[in-house]
Protein backbone atom coordinates (compact mmCIF):
# COMPACT_ATOMS: atom_id res chain seq x y z
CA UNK A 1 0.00 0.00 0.00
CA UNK A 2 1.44 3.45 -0.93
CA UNK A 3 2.14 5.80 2.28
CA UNK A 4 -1.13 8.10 1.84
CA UNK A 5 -3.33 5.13 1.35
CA UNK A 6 -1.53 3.21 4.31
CA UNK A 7 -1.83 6.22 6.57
CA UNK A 8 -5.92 6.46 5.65
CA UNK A 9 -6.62 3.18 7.16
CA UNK A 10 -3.83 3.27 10.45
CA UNK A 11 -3.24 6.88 11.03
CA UNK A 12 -1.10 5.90 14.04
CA UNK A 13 2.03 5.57 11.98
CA UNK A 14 3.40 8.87 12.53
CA UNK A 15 3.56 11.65 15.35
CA UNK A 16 2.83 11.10 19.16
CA UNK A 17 -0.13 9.23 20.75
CA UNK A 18 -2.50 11.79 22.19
CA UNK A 19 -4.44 11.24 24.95
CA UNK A 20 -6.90 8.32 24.62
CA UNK A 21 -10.15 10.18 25.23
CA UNK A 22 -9.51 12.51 22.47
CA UNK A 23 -9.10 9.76 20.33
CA UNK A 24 -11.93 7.72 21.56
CA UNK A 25 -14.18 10.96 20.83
CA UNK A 26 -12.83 10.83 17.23
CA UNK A 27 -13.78 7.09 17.33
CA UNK A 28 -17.58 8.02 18.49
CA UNK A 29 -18.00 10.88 16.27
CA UNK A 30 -16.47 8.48 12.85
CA UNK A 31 -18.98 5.73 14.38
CA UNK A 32 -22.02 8.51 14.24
CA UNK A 33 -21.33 9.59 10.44
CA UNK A 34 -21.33 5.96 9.94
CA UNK A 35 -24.77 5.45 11.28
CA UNK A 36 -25.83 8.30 9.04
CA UNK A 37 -24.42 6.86 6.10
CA UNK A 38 -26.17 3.39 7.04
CA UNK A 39 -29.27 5.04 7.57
CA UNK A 40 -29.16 7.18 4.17
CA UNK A 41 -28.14 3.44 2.20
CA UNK A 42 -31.34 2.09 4.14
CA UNK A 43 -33.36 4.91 3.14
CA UNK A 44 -32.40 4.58 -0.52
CA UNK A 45 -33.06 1.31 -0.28
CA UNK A 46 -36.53 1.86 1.36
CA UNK A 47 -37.34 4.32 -1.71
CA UNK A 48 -36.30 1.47 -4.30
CA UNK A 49 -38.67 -1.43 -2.80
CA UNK A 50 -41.27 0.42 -1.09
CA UNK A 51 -42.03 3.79 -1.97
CA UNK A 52 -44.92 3.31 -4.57
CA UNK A 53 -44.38 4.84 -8.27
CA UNK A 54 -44.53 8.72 -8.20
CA UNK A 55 -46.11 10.62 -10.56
CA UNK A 56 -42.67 11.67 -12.14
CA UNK A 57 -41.31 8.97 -14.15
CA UNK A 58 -38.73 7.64 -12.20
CA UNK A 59 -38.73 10.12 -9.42
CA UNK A 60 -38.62 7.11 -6.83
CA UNK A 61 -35.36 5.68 -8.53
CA UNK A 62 -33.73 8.90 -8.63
CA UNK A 63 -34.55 9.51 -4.87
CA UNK A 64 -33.34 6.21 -3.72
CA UNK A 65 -29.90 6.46 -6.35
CA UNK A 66 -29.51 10.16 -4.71
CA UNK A 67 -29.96 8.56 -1.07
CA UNK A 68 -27.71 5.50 -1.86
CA UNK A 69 -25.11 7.67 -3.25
CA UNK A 70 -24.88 10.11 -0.82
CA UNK A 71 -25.01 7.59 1.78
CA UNK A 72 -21.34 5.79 0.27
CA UNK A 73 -20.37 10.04 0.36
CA UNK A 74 -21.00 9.77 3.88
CA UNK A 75 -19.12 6.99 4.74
CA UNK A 76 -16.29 7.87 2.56
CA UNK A 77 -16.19 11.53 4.70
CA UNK A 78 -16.38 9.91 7.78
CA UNK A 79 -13.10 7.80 7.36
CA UNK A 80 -11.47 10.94 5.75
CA UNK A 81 -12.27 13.17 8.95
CA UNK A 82 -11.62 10.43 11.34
CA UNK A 83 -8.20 10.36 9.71
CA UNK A 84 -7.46 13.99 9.25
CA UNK A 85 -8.19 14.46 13.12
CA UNK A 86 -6.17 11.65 14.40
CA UNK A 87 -3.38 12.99 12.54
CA UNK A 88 -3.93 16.50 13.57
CA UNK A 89 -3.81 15.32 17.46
CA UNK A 90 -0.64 13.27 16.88
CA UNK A 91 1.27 16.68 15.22
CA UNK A 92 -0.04 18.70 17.89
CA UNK A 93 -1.94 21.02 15.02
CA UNK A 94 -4.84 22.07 14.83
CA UNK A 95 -8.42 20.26 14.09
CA UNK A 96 -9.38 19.98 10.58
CA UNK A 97 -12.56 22.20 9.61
CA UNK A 98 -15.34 20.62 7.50
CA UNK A 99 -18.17 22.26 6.10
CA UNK A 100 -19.76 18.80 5.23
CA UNK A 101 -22.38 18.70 7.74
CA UNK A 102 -23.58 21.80 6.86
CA UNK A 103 -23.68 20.43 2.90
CA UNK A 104 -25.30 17.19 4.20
CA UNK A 105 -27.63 19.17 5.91
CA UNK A 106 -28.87 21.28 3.30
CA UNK A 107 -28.89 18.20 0.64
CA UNK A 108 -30.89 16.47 2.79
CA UNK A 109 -33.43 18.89 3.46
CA UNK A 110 -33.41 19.41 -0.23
CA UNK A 111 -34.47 16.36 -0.86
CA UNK A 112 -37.04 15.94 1.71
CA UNK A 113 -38.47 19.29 0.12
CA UNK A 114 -38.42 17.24 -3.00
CA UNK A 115 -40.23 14.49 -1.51
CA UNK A 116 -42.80 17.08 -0.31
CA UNK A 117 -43.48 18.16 -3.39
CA UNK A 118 -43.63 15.04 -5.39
CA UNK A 119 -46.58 13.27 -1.92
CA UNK A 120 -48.23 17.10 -2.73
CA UNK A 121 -49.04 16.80 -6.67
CA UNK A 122 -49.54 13.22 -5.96
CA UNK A 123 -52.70 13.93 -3.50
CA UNK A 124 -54.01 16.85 -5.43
């Protein structure tokens, strides 16, 4: 495994240990954007076998491909940060920022307004 790649999945390879609870906090908040990633994959999935047909052609596959995909983006972050901030705490530097919970947030409150719309011209 190259050195980047190798660091990504043991971050521990280079600076000093920092204290354990900092690191165990990393480990809890990586576990939570996990569970969010999980839930957006079940959601998708949900969508694709349950949600009846829409009245936009294939608005139901788009919203579970959008869910399912962003749910893998998810997951994919959540690694990245947990790495970023381990790494951080070993050099004694400071925490990485993200703006991707505010960019989750707004996507998925995007698409639940999409959702909204699609249940409203279904009823009426």
């Amino acid at each position: 495994m190259s050195g980047g790649l190798r660091e990504w999945f043991d971050p521990s390879q280079s600076g000093s240990t920092p204290d354990y609870r900092f690191s165990l906090a990393n480990e809890r908040t990586f576990l939570a954007w996990i569970r969010t990633g999980l839930a957006l994959i079940a959601g998708g999935l949900a969508c694709a076998q349950f949600l009846p047909p829409l009245p936009v052609p294939h608005l139901r596959e788009i919203i579970a491909i959008l869910l399912l995909v962003l749910g893998a983006l998810v997951a994919l972050r959540a690694v990245d940060h947990w790495v970023r901030t381990e790494r951080a705490m070993r050099h004694g530097t400071d925490l990485p920022r993200s703006r991707f919970p505010a960019v989750l947030a707004v996507a998925v409150a995007l698409g639940a307004l999409a959702i909204i719309i699609a249940v409203l011209i279904q009823v009426f």
